[in-house]
N, C-alpha and C. Protein backbone atom coordinates (compact mmCIF):
# COMPACT_ATOMS: atom_id res chain seq x y z
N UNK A 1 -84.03 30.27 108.93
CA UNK A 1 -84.19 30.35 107.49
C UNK A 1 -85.58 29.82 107.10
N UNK A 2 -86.52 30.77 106.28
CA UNK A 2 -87.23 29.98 106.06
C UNK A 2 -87.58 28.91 104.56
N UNK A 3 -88.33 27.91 104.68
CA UNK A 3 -88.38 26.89 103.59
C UNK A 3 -88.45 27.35 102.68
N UNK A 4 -87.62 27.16 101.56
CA UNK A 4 -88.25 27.66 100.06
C UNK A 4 -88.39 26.62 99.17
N UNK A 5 -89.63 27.05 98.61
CA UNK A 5 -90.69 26.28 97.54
C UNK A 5 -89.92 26.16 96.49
N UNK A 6 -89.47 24.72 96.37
CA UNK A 6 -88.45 24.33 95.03
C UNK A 6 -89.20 22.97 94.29
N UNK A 7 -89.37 23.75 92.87
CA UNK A 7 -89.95 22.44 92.06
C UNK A 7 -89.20 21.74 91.18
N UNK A 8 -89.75 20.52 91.21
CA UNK A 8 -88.76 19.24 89.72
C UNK A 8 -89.63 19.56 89.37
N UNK A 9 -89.25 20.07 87.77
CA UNK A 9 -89.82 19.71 86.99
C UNK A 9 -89.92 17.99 85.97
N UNK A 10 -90.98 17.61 86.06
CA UNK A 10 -91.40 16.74 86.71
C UNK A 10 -92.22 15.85 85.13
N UNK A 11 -91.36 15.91 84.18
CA UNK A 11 -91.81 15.70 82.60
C UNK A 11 -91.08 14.13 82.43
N UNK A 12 -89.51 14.27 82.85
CA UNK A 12 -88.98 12.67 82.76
C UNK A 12 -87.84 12.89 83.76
N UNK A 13 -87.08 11.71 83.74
CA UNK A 13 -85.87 11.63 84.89
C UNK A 13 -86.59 11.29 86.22
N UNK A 14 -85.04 11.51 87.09
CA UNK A 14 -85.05 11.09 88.45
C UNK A 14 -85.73 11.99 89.16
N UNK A 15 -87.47 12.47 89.03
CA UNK A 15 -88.10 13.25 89.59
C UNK A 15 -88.04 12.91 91.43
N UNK A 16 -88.26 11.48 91.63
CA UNK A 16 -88.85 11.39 93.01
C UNK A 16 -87.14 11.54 93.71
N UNK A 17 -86.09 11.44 93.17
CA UNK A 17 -84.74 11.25 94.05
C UNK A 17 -84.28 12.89 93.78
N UNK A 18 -84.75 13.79 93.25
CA UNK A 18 -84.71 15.01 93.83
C UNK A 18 -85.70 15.52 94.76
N UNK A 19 -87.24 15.15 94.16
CA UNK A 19 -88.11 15.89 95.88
C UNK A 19 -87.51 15.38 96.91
N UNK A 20 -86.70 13.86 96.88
CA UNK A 20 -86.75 13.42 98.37
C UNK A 20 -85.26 14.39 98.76
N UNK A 21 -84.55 14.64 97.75
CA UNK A 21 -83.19 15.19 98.55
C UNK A 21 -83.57 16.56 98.81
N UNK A 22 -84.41 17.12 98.04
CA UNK A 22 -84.63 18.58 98.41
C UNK A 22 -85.01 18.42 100.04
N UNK A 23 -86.09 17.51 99.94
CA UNK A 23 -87.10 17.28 101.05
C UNK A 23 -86.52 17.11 102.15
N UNK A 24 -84.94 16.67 102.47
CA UNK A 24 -84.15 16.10 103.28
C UNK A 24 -82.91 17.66 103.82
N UNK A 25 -83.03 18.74 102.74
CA UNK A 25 -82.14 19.93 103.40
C UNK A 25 -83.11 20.77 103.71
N UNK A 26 -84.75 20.39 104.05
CA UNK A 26 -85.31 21.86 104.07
C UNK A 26 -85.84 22.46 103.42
N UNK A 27 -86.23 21.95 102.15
CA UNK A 27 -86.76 22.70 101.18
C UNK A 27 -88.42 22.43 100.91
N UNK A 28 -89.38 23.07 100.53
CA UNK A 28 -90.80 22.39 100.46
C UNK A 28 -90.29 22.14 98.96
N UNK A 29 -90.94 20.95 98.54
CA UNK A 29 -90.65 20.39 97.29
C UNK A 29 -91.41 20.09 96.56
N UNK A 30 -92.06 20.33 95.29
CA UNK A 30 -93.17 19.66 94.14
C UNK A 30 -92.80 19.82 93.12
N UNK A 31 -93.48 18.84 92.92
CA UNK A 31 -93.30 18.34 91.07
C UNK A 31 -93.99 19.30 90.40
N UNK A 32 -93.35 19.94 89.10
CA UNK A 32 -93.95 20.83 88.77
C UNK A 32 -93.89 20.36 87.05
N UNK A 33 -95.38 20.65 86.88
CA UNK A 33 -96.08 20.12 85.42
C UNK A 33 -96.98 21.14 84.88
N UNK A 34 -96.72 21.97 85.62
CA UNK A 34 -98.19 22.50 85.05
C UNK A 34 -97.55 24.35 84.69
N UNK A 35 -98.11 25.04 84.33
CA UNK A 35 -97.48 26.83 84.52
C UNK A 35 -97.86 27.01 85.73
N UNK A 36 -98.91 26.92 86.50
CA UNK A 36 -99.29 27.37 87.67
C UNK A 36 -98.12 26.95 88.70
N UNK A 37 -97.74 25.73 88.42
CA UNK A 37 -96.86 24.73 90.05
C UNK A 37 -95.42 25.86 89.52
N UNK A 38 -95.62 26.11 88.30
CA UNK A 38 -94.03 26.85 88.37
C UNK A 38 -94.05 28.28 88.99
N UNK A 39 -94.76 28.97 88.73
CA UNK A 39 -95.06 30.13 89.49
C UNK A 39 -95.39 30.48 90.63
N UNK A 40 -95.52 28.90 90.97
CA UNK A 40 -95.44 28.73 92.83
C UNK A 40 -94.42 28.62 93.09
N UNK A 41 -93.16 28.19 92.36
CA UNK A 41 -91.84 28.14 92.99
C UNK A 41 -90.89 29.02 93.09
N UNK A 42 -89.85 29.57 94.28
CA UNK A 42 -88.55 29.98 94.16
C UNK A 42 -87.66 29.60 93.54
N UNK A 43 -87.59 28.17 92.93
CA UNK A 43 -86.34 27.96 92.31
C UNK A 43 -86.68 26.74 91.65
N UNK A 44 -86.30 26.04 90.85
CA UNK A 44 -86.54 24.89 89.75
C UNK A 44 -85.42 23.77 89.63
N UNK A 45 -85.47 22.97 89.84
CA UNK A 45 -84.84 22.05 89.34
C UNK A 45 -85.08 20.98 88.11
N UNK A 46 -83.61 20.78 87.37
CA UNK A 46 -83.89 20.27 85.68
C UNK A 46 -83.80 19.11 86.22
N UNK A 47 -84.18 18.36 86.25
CA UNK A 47 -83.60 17.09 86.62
C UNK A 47 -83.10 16.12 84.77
N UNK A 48 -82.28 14.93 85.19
CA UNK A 48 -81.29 14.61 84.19
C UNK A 48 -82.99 13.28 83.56
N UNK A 49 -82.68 12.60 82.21
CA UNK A 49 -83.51 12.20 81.07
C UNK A 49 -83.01 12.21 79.74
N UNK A 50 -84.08 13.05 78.56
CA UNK A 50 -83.03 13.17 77.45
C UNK A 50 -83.85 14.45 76.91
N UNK A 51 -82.83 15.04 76.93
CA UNK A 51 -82.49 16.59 76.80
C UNK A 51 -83.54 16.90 75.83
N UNK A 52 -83.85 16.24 74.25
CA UNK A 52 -84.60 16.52 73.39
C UNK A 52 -86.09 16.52 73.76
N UNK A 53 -86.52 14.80 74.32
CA UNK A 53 -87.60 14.56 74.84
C UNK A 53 -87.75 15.72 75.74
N UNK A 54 -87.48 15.89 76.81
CA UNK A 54 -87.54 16.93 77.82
C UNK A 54 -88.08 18.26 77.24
N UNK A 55 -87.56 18.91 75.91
CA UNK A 55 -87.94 20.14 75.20
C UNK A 55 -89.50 19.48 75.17
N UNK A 56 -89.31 18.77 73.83
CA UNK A 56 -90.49 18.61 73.36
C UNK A 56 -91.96 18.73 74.44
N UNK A 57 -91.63 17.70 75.81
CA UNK A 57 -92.59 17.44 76.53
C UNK A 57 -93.07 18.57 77.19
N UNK A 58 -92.07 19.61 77.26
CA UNK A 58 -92.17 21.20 78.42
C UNK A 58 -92.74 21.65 76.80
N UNK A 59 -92.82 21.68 76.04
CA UNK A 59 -93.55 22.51 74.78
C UNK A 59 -95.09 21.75 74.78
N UNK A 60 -95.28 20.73 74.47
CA UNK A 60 -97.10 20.15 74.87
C UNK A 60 -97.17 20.25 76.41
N UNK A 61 -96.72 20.62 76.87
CA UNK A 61 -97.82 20.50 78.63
C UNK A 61 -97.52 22.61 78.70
N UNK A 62 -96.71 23.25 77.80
CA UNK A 62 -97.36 24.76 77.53
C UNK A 62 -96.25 25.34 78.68
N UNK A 63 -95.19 24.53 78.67
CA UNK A 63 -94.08 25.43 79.68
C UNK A 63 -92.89 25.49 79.31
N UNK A 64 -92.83 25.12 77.97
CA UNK A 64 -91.14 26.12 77.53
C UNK A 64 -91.11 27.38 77.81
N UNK A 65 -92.21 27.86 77.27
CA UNK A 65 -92.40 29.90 77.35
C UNK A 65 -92.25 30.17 78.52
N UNK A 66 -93.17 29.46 79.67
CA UNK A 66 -93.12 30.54 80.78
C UNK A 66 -91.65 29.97 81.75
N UNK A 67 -91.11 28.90 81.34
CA UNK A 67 -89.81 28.24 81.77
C UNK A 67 -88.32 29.16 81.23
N UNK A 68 -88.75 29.63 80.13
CA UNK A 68 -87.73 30.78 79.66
C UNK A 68 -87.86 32.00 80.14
N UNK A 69 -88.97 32.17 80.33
CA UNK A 69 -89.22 33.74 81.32
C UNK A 69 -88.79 33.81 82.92
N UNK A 70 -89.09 32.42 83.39
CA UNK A 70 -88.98 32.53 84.75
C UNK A 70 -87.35 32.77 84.83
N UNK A 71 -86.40 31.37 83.79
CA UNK A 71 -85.40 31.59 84.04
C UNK A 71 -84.40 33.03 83.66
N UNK A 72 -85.02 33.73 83.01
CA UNK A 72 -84.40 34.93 82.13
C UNK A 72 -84.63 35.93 83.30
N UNK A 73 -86.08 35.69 83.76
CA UNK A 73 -86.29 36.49 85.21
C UNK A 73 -85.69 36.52 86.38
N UNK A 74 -84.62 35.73 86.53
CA UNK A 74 -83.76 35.79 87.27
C UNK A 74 -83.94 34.55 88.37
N UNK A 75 -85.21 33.26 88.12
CA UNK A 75 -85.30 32.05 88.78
C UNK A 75 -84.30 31.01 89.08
N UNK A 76 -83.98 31.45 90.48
CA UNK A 76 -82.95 30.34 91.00
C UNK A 76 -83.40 28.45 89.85
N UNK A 77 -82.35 28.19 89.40
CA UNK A 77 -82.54 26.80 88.71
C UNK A 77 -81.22 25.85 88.60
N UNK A 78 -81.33 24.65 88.90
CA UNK A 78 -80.26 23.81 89.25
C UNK A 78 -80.18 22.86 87.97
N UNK A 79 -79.83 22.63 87.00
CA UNK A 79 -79.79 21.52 85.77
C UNK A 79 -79.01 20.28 86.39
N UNK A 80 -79.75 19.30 86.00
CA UNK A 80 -78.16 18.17 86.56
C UNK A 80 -78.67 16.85 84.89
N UNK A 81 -77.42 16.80 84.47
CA UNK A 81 -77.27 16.01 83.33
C UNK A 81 -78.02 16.50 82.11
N UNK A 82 -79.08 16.35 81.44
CA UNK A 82 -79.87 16.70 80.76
C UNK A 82 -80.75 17.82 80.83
N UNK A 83 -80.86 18.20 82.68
CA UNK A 83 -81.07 19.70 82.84
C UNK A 83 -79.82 20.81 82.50
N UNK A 84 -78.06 20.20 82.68
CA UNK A 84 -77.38 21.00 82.73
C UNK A 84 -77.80 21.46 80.95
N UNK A 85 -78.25 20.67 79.73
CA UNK A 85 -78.07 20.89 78.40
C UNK A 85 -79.03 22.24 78.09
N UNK A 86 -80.41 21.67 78.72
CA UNK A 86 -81.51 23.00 78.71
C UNK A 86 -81.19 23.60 79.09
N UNK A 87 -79.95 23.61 80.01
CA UNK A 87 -79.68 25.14 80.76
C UNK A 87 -78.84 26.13 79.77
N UNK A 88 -78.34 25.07 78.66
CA UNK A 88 -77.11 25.69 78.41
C UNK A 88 -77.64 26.60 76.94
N UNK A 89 -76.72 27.58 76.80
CA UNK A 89 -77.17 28.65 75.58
C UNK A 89 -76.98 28.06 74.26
N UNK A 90 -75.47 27.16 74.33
CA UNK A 90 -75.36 26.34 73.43
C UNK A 90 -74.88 24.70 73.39
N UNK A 91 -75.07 24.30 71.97
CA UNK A 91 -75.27 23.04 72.25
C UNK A 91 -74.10 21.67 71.26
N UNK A 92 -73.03 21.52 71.54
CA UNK A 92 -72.34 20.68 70.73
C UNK A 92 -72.70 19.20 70.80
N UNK A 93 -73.10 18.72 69.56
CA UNK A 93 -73.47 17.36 69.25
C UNK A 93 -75.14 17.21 69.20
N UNK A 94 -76.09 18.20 69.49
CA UNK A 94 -77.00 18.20 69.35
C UNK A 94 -78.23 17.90 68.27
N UNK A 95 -79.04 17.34 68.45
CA UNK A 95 -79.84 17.05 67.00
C UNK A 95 -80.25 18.26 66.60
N UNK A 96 -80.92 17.74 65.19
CA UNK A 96 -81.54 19.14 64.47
C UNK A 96 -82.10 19.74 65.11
N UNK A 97 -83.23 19.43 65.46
CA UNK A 97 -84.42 20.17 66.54
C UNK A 97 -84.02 20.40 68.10
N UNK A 98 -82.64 20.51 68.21
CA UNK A 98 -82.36 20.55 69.36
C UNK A 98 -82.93 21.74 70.07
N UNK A 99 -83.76 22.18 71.18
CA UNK A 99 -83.47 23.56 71.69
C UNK A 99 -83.35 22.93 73.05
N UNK A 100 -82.96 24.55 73.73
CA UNK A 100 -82.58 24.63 75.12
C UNK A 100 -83.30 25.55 75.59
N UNK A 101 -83.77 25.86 77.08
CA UNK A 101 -83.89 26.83 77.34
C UNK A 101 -83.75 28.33 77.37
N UNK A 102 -82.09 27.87 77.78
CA UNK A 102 -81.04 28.70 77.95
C UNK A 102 -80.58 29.16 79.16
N UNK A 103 -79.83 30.48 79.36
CA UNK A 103 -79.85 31.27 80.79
C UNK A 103 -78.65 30.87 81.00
N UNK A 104 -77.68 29.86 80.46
CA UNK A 104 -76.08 29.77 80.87
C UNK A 104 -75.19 30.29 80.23
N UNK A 105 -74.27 31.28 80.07
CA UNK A 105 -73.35 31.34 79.24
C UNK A 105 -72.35 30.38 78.79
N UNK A 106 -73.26 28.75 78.39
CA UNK A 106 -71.81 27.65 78.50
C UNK A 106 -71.77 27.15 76.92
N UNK A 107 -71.38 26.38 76.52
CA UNK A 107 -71.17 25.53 75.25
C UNK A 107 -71.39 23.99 76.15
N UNK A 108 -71.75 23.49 75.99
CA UNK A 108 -72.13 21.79 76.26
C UNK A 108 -71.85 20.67 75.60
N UNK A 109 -71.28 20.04 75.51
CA UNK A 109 -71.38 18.40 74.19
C UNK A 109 -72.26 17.42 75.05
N UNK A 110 -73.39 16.92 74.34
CA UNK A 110 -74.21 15.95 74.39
C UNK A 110 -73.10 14.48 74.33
N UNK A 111 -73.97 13.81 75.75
CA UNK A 111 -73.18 12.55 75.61
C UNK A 111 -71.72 12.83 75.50
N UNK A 112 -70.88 13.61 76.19
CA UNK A 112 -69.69 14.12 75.73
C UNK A 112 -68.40 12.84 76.16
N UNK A 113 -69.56 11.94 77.50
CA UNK A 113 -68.28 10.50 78.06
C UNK A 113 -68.66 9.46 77.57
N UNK A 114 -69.92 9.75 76.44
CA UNK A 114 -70.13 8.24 75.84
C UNK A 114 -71.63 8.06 76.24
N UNK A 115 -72.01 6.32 75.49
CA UNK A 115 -73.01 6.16 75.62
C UNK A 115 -73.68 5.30 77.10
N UNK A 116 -74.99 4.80 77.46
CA UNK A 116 -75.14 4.26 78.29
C UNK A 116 -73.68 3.32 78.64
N UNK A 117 -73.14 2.46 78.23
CA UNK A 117 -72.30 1.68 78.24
C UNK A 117 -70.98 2.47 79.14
N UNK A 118 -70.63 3.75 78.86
CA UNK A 118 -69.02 4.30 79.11
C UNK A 118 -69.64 5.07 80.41
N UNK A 119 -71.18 4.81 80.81
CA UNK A 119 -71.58 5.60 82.32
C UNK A 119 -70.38 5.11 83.68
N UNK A 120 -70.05 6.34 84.14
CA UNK A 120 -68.94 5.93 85.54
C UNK A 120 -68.89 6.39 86.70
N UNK A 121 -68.98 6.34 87.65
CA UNK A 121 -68.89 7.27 89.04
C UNK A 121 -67.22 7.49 89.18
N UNK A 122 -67.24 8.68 90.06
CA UNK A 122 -65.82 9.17 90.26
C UNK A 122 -65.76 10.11 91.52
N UNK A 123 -65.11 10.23 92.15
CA UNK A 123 -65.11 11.97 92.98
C UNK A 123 -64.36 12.86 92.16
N UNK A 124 -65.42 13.79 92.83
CA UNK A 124 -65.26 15.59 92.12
C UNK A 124 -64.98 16.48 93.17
N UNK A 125 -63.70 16.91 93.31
CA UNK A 125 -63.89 18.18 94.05
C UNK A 125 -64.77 19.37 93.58
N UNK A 126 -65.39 20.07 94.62
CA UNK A 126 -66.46 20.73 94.28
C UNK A 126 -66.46 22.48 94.91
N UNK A 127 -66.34 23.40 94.23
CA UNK A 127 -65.97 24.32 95.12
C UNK A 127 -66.95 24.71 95.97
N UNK A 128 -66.89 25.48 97.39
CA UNK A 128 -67.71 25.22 98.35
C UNK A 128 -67.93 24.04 99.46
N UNK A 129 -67.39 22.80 99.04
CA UNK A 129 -67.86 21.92 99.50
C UNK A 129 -66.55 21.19 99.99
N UNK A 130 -66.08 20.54 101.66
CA UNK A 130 -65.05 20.30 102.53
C UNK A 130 -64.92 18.72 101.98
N UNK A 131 -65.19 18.58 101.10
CA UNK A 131 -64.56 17.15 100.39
C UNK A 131 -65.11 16.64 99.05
N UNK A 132 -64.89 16.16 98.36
CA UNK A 132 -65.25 15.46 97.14
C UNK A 132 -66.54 15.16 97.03
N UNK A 133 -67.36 15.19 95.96
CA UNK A 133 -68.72 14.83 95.96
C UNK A 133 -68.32 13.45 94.57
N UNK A 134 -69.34 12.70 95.66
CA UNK A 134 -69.28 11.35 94.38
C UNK A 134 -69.72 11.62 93.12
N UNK A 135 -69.01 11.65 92.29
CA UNK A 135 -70.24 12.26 90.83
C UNK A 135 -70.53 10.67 90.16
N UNK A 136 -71.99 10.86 90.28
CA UNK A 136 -72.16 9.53 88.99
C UNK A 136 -72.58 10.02 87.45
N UNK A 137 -72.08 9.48 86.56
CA UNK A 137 -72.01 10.21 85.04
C UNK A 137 -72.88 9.28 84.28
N UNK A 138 -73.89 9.58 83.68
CA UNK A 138 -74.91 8.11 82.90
C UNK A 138 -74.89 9.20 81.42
N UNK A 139 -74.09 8.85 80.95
CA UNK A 139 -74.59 9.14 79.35
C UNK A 139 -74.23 10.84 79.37
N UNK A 140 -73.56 11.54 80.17
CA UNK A 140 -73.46 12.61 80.67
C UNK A 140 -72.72 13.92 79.64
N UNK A 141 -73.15 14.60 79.70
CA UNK A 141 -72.52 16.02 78.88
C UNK A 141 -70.80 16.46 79.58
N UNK A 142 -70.69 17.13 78.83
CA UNK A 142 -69.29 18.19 79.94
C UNK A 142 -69.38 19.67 79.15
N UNK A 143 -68.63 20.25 79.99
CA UNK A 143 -68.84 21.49 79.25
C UNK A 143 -67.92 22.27 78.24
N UNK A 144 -67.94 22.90 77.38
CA UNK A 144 -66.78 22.88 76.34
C UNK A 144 -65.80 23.91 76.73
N UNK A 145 -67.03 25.25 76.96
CA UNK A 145 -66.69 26.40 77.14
C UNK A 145 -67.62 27.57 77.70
N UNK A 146 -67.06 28.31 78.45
CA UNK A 146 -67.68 29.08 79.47
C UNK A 146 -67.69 30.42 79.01
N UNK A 147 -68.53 31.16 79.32
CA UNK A 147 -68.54 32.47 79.24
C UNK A 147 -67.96 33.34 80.38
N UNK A 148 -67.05 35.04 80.20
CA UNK A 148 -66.83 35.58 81.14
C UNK A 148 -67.56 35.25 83.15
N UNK A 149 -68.56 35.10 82.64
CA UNK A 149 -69.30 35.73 83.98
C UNK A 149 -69.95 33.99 84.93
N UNK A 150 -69.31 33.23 83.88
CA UNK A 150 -69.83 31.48 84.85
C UNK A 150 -67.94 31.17 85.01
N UNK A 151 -68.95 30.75 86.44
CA UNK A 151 -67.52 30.17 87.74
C UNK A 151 -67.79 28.60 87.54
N UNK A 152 -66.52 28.08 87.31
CA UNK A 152 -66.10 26.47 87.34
C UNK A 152 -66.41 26.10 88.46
N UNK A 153 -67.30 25.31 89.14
CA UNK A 153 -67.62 24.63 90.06
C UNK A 153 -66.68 23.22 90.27
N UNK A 154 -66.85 22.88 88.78
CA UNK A 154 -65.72 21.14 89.45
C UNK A 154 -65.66 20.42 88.19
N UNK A 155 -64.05 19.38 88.18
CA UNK A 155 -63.88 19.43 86.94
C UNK A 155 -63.54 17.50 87.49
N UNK A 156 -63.47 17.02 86.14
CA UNK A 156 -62.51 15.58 86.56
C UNK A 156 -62.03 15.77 87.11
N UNK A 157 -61.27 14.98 87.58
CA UNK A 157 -59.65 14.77 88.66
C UNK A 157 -58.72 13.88 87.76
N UNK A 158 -59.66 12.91 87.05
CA UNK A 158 -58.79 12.08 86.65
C UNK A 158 -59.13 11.11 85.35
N UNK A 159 -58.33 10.20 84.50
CA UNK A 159 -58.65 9.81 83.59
C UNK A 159 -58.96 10.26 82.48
N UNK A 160 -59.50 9.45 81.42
CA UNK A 160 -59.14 10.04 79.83
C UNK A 160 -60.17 11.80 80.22
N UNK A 161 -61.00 11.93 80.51
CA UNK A 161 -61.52 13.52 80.57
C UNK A 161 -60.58 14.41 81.78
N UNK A 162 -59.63 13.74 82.21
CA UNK A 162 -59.11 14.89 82.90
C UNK A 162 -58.85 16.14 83.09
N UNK A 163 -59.96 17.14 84.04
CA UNK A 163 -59.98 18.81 83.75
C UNK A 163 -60.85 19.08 83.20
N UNK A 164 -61.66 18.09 82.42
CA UNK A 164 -63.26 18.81 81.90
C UNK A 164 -63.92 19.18 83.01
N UNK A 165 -64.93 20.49 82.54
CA UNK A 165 -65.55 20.76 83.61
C UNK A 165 -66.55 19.87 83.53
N UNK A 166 -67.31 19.50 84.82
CA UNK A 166 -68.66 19.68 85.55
C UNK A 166 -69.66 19.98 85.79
N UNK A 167 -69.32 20.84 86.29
CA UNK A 167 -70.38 21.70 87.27
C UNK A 167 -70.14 23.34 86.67
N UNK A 168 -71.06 24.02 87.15
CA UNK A 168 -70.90 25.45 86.81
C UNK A 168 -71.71 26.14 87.34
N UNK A 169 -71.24 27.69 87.61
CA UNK A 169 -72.70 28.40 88.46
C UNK A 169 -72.42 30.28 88.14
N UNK A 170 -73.62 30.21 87.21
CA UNK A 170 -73.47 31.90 86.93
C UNK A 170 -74.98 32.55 87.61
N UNK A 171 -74.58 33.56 88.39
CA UNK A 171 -75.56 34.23 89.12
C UNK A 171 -76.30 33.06 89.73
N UNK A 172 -78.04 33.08 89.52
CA UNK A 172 -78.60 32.17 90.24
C UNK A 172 -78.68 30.64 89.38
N UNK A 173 -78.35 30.40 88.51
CA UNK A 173 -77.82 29.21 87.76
C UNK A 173 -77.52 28.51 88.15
N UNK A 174 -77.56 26.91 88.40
CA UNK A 174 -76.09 26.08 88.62
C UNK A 174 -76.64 24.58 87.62
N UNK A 175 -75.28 24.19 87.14
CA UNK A 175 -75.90 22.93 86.61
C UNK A 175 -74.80 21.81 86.74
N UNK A 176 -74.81 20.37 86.78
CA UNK A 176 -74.02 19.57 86.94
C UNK A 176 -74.22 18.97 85.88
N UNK A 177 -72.96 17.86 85.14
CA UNK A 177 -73.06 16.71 84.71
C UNK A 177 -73.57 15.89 84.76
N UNK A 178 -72.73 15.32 86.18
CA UNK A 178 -73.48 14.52 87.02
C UNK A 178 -74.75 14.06 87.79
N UNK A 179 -75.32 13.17 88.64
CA UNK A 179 -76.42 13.44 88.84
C UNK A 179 -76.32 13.01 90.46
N UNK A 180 -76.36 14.07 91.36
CA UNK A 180 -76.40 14.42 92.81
C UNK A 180 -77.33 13.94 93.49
N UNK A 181 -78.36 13.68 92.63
CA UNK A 181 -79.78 13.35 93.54
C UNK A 181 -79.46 11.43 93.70
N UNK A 182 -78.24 11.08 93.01
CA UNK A 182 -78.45 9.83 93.35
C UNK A 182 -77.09 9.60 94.15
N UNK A 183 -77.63 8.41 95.23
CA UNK A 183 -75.97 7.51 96.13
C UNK A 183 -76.30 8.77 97.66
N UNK A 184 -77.02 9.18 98.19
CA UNK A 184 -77.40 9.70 99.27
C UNK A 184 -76.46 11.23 99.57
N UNK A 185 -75.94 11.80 98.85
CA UNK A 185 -75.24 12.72 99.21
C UNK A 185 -75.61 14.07 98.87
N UNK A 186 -76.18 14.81 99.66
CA UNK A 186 -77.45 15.84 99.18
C UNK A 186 -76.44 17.14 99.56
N UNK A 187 -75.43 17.75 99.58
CA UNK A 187 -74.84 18.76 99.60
C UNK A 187 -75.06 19.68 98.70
N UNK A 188 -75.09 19.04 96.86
CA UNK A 188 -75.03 20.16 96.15
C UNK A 188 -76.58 20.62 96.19
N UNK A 189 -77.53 19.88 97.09
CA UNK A 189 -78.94 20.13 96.66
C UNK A 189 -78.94 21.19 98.06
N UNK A 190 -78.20 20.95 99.22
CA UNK A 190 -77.94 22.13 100.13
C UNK A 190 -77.57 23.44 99.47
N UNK A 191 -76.31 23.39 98.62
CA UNK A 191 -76.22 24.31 98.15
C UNK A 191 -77.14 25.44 97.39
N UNK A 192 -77.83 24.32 96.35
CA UNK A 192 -79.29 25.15 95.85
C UNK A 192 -79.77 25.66 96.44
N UNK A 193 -80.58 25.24 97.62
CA UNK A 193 -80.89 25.08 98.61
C UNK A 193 -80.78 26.63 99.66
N UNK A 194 -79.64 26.95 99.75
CA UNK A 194 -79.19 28.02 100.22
C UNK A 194 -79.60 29.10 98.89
N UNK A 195 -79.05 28.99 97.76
CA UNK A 195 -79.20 29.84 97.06
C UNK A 195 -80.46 30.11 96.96
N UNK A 196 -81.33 29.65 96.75
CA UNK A 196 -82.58 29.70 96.29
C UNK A 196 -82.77 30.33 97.66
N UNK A 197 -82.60 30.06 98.88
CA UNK A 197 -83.58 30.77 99.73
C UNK A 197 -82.71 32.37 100.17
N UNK A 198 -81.76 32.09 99.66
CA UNK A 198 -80.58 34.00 99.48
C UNK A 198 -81.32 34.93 98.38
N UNK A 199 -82.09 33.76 97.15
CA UNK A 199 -82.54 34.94 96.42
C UNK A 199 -84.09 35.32 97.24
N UNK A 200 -84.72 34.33 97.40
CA UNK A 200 -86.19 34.70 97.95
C UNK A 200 -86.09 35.75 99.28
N UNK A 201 -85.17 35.98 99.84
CA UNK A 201 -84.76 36.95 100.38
C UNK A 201 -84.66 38.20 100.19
N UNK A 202 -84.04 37.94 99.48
CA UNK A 202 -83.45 39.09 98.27
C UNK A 202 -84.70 40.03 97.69
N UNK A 203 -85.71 39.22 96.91
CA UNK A 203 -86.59 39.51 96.82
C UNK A 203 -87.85 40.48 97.92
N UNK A 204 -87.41 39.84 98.92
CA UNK A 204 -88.52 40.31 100.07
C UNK A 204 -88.12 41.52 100.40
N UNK A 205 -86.88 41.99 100.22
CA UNK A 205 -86.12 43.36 101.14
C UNK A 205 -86.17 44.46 100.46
């Protein structure tokens, strides 16, 4: 298989604990800030922050636009927490000026388990994956509602959100709640991982 060029975007959040997990299944990895570093990449990762800031900052450094094209273009992209919100088409609990990217067919609630304070780790069964992935939740979204064509990846198991979804993955899409890049367990970033290098494939043939 060969490496595919996957960027964090690289504005706020846990930038360095995704290059290193990408960096750890195989993937060439950079921070991407600029339009050029994005157009070097196969696939993108949102990494988690705060969803608003995050717009704003990809609008002055001149990459909302080409961040909506790439993803509309069919760019493998992974959201996790505050990336899953930009990913999403729509937005429950959101401020005025809220925007998103888009590219998910989901509904989202901001902060949907509470504030810093109600943050929790849990296991998530995860589809694809031969056991539970630890999910840690900091201030975290869930999803309300899905469109025809996005597959439930993983929901609670347990407690007052029991059965909210997770995770989700339509076409080359995927986004989590949770945030994967932290507590050493790099599977769902394998998963990207794979995808991203099935589409760059894809592409070549």
């Amino acid at each position: 298989m060969t490496r595919p060029r996957i960027g964090v975007l690289a504005l706020q959040g846990d930038v360095r604990e995704h290059l290193a997990a990408l960096g750890s299944v195989g993937a060439d990895a950079l921070a991407v800030r600029r339009p050029a570093e994005l157009e070097s990449c196969d696939g993108l990762v949102i990494p988690g922050g705060e969803s608003t800031t995050m717009a704003k900052l990809a609008r002055t450094f001149d990459l909302f636009e080409p961040l909506q094209k790439r993803i509309a273009g069919g760019m493998p992209a992974l959201g996790t927490c505050a990336g899953m919100i930009l990913l999403a088409d729509r937005v429950e609990d959101g401020t005025a000026d809220q925007e998103t990217l888009g590219g998910l067919d989901i509904t989202v609630r901001r902060n949907a388990f509470g504030r810093q304070v109600d943050s929790f780790e849990g296991n998530v069964d995860f589809t694809g994956l031969d056991t539970p992935v630890h999910g840690i939740f900091i201030r975290a979204p869930w999803v309300e509602a899905t469109g025809p064509d996005v597959e439930v990846l993983a929901r609670v198991g347990g407690g007052e959100a029991v059965g909210r979804i997770v995770a989700v993955r339509q076409g080359p899409l995927m986004a989590t709640s949770f945030h994967p890049e932290v507590g050493g367990d790099v599977r769902v970033h394998r998963l990207f991982r794979d995808l991203v290098a099935e589409r760059a494939t894809e592409g070549k043939s």
